[in-house]
Protein backbone atom coordinates (compact mmCIF):
# COMPACT_ATOMS: atom_id res chain seq x y z
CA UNK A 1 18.85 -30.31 19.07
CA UNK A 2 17.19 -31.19 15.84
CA UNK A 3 14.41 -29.79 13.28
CA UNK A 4 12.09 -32.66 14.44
CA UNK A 5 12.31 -31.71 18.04
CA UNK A 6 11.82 -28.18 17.49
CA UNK A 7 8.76 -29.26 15.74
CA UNK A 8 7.98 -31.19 18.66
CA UNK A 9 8.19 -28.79 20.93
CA UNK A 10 6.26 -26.30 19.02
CA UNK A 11 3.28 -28.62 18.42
CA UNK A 12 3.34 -29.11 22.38
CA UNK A 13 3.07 -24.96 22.82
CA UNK A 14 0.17 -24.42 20.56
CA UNK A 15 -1.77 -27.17 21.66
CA UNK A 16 -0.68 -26.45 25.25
CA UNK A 17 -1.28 -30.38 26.33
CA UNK A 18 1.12 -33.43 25.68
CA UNK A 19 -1.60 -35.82 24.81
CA UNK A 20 -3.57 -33.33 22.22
CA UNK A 21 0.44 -32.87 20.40
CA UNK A 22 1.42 -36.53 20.26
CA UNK A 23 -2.35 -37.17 18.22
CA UNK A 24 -1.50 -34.31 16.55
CA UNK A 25 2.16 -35.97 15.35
CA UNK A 26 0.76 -39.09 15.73
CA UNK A 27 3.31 -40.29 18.23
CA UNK A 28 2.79 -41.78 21.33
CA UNK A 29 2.17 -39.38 25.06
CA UNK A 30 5.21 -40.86 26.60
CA UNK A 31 7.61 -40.83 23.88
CA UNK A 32 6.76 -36.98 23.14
CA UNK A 33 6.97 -36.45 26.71
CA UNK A 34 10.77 -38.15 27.09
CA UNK A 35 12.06 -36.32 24.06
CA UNK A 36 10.92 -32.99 24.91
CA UNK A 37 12.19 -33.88 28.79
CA UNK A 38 15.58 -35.31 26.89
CA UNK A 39 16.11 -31.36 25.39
CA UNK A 40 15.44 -29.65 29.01
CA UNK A 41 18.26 -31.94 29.67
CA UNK A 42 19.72 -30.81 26.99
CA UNK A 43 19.41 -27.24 27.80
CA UNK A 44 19.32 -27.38 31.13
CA UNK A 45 16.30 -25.34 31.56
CA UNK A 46 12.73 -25.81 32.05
CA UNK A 47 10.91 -25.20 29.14
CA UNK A 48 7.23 -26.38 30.25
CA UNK A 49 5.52 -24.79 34.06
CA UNK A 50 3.01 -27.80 34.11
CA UNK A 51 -0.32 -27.42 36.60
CA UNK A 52 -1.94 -30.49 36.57
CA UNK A 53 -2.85 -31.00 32.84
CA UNK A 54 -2.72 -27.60 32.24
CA UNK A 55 0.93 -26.68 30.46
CA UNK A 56 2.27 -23.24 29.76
CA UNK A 57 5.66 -21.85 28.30
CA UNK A 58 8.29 -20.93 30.84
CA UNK A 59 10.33 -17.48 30.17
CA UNK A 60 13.31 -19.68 28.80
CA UNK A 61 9.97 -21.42 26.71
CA UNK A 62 8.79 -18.49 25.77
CA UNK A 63 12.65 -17.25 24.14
CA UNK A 64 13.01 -21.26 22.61
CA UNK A 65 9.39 -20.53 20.94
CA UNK A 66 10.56 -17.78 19.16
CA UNK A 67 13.83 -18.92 18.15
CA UNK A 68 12.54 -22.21 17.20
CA UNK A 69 10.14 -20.24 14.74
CA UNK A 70 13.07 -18.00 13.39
CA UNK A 71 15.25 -21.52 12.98
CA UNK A 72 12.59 -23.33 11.22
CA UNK A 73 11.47 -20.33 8.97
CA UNK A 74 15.15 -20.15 7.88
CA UNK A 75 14.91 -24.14 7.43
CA UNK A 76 12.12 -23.58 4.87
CA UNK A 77 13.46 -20.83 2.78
CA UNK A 78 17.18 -22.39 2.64
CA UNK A 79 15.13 -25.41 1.18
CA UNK A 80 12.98 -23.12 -1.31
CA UNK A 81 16.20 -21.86 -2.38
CA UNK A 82 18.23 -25.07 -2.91
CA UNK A 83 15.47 -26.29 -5.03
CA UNK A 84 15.52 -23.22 -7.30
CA UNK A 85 19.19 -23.43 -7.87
CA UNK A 86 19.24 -24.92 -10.99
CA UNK A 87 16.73 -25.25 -13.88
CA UNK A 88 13.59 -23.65 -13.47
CA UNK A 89 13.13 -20.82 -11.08
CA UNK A 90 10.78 -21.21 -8.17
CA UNK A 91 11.13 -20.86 -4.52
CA UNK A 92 9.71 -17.91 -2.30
CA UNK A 93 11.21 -14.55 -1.22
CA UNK A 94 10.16 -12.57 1.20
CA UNK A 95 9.82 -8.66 1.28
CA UNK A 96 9.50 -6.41 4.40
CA UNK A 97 8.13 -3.28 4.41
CA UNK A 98 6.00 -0.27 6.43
CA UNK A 99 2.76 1.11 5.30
CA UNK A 100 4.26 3.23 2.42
CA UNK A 101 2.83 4.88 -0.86
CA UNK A 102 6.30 2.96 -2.70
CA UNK A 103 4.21 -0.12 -2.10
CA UNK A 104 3.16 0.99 -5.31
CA UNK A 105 6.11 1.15 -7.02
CA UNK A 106 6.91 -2.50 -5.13
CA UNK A 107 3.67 -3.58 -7.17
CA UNK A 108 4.30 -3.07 -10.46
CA UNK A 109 8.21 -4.69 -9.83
CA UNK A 110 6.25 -7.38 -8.21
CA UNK A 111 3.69 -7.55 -11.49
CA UNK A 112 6.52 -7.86 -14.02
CA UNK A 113 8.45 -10.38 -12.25
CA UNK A 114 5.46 -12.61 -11.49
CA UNK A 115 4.73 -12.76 -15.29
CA UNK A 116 8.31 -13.88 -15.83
CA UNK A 117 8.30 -16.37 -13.00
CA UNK A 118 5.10 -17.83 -12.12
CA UNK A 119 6.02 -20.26 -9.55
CA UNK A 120 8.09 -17.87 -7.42
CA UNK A 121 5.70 -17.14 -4.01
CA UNK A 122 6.42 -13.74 -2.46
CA UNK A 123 5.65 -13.28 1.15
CA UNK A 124 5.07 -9.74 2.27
CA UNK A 125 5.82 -9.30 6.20
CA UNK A 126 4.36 -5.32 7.41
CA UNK A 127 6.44 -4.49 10.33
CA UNK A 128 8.14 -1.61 11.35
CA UNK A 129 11.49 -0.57 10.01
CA UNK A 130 13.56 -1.93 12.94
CA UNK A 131 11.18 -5.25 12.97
CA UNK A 132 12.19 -5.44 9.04
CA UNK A 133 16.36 -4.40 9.50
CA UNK A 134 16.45 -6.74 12.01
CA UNK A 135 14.71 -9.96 10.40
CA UNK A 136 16.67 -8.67 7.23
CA UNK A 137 19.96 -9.22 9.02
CA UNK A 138 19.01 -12.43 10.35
CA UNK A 139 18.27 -14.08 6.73
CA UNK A 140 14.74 -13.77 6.96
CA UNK A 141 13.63 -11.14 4.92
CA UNK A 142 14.94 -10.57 1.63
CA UNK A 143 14.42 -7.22 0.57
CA UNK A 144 13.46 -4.31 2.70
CA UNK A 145 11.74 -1.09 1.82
CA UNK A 146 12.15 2.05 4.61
CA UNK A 147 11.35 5.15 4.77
CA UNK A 148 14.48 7.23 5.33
CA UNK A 149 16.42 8.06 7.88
CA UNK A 150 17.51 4.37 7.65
CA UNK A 151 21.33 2.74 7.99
CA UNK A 152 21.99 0.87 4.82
CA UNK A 153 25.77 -0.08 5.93
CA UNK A 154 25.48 -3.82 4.28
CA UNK A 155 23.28 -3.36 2.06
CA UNK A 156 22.62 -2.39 -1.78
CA UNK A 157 20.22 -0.44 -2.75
CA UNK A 158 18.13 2.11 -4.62
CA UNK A 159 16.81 5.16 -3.36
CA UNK A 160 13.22 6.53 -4.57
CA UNK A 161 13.04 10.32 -3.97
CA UNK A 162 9.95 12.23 -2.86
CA UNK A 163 7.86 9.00 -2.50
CA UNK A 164 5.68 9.92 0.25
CA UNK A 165 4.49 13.11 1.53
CA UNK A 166 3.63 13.91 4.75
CA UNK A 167 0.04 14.61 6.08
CA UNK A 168 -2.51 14.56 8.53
CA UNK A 169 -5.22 12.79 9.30
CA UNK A 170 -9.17 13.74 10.15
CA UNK A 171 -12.88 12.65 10.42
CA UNK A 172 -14.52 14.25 6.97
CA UNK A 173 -16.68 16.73 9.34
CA UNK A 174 -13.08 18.09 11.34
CA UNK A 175 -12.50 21.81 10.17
CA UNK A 176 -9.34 20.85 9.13
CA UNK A 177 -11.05 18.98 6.16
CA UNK A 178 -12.43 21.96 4.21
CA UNK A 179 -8.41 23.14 4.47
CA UNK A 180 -6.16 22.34 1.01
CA UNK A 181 -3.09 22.39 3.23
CA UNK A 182 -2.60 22.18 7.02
CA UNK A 183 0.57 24.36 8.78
CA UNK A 184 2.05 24.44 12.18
CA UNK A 185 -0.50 26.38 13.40
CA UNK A 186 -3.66 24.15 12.84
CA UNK A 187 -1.70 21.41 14.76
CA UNK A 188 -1.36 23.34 17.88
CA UNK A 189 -3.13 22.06 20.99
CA UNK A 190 -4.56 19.47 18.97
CA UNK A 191 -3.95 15.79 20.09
CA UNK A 192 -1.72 14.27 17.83
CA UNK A 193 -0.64 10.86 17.04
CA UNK A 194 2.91 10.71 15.79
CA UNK A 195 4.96 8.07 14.35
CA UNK A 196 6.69 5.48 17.20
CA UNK A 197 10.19 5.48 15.66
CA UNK A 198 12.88 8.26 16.57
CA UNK A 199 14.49 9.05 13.46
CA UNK A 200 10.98 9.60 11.45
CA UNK A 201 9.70 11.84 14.61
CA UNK A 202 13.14 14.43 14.03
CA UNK A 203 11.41 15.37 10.47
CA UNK A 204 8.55 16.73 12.37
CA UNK A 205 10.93 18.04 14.96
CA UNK A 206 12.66 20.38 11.98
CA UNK A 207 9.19 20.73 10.53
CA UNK A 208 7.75 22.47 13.66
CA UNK A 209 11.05 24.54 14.76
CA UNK A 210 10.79 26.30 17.63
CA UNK A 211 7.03 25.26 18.53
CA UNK A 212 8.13 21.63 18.46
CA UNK A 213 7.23 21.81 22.48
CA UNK A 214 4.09 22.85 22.41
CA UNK A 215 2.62 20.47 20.57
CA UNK A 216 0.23 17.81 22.76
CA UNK A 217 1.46 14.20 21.66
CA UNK A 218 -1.38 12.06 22.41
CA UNK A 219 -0.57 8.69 21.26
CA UNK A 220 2.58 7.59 19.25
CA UNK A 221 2.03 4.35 16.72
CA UNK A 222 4.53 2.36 14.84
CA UNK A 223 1.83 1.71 11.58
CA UNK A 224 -0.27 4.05 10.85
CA UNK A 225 -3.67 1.81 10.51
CA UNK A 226 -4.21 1.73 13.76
CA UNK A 227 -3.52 5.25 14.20
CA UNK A 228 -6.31 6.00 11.68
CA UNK A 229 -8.63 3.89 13.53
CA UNK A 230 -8.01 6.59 16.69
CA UNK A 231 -8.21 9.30 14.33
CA UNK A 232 -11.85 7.69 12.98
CA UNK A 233 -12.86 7.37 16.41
CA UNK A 234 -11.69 11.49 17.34
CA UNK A 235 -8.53 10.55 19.30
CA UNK A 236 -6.53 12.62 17.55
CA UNK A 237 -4.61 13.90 14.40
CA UNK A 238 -2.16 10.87 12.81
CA UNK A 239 0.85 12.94 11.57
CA UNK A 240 2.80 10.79 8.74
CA UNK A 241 3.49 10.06 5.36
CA UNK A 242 0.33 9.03 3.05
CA UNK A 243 1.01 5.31 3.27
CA UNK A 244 -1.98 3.06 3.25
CA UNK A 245 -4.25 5.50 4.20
CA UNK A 246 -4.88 7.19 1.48
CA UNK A 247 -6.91 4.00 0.39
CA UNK A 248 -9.22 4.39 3.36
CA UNK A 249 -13.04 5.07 3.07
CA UNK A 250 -13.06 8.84 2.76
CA UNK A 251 -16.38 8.60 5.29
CA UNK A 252 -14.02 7.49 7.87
CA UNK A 253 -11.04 9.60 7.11
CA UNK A 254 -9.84 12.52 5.27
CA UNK A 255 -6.26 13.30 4.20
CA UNK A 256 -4.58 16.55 3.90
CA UNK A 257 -0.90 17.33 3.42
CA UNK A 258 1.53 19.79 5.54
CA UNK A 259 2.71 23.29 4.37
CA UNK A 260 5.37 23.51 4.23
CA UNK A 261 5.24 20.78 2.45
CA UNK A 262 7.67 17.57 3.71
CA UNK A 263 8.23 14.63 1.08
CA UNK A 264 10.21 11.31 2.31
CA UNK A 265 12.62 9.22 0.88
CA UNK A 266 12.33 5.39 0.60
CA UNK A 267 14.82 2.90 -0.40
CA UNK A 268 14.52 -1.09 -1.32
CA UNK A 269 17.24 -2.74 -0.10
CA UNK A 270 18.84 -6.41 0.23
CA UNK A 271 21.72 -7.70 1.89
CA UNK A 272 25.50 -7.14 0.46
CA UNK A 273 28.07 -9.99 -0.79
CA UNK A 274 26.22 -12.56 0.01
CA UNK A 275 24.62 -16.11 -2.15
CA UNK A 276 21.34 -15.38 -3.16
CA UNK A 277 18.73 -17.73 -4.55
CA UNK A 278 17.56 -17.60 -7.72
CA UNK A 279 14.74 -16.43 -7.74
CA UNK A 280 16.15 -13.68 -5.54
CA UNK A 281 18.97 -12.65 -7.83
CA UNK A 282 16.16 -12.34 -10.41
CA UNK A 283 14.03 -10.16 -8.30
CA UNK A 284 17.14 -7.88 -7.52
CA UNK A 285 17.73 -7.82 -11.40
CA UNK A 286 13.88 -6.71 -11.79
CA UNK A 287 14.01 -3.93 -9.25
CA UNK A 288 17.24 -2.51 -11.32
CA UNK A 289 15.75 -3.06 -14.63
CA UNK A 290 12.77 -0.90 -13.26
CA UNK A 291 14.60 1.78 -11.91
CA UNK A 292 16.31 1.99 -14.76
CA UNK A 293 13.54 2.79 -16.53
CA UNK A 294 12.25 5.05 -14.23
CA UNK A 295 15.66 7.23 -15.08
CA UNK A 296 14.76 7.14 -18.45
């Protein structure tokens, strides 16, 4: 198996017809059609379910798509950082991260080094925290930001303390609006939209004690824009950190923060004893220098 025939195949998927990804590659029908039959062979699975001319991914297509994608974004960035190896930096690096007020802080690293290093892209992925760990451990994401609890066996990193707070969130007209603060008590019986991911739902398990069962969970989200849309449209409360909300339309949707007041931890993070690029190694460098001066 090969780059080109990954390509190949992938051109075939999206187009979801033989003829429309041969013009597309500007190859000939049949010769797309034996090489993509020549790496079923290869396989030994069927990749295509073909209905007449209609074609559609098999489950074994389906798991080739996505690993194809992985194997050819890896491709790309291993290239990007070959060619900044020597000389002049440039390349790309990519950064994974949640909906998180450090975003901020990830801003004004990303400001200084872009000023340094022009032509060095950065690629922001928004995924949860186990999308980003994973991808992270896999090669392709560079540096990770997450919101603590969060394993960092593997990696190195620096911890930013108190960078969120937690809050909920409300249509302007809600009674909870005209509150300062919002307790345990104002959350009771309402319908609340919690964070998807385990270890972030146990702070609001400590935070509510005892009356942690009777509280009426009535959707859970892993980012919290789409919980704010439910919230806008009176679904319910979104319980989490400030994040990207707190750059929402204040028409649409209101802020306040708990009492007793919960703060998060976030850390950036990048993989352990291992080559970087770089324009990578540089980044790292920025997000120490920056800390540093944080400390100061």
């Amino acid at each position: 198996m090969d780059f080109r025939i990954l390509r190949y195949f992938l051109t075939v998927a999206r187009e979801q017809s033989f003829t429309k990804a041969a013009e597309q590659l500007h190859i000939t029908q049949p010769t797309l059609s034996r090489q993509l039959a020549a790496l079923e062979e290869e396989l030994g699975v069927s990749l295509f379910a073909r209905s007449g001319r209609n074609i559609t991914l098999t489950e074994e297509g389906i798991l080739l798509k996505r690993r194809a994608l992985e194997i050819l974004e890896l491709e790309e960035k291993t290239l990007d950082e070959l060619k900044g190896s020597e000389g002049i930096v440039e390349g790309s690096i990519t950064i994974g991260c949640g909906e998180f007020c450090v975003v901020e802080t990830l801003a004004q690293i990303c400001k200084g080094y872009q000023q340094k290093y022009p032509l060095v892209q950065i690629a922001l992925h928004t995924a949860t925290a186990d999308t980003i760990y994973e991808m992270m451990n896999k090669g392709l994401v560079d540096i990770g930001l997450f919101m603590e609890p969060v394993d960092t066996q593997g990696f190195d990193h620096i911890r930013i303390m108190g960078s969120d707070h937690w809050v909920v969130g409300m249509r302007p007209e809600d009674p909870l609006a005209a509150k300062e603060y919002v307790t345990k008590q104002d959350l009771l019986g309402k319908p609340l939209i919690l964070p998807e991911r385990a270890g972030v739902q146990s702070e609001l398990v400590n935070w509510f004690g005892k009356d942690y069962n009777k509280i009426h969970i009535a959707f859970t989200s892993n980012l919290g824009t789409n919980a704010g849309v439910m919230a806008a449209n009176g679904l319910g409360y979104p319980v989490s950190i400030e994040g990207a909300a707190r750059y929402w339309r204040e028409d649409l949707l209101v802020q306040r923060r708990l009492y007793q007041s919960i703060t998060a931890n976030t850390v950036i993070a990048w993989r352990r004893n291992i080559p970087n690029s770089k324009a990578l190694s540089k980044f790292i460098d920025e997000i120490n220098a920056f800390e540093a001066l944080r400390s100061i």
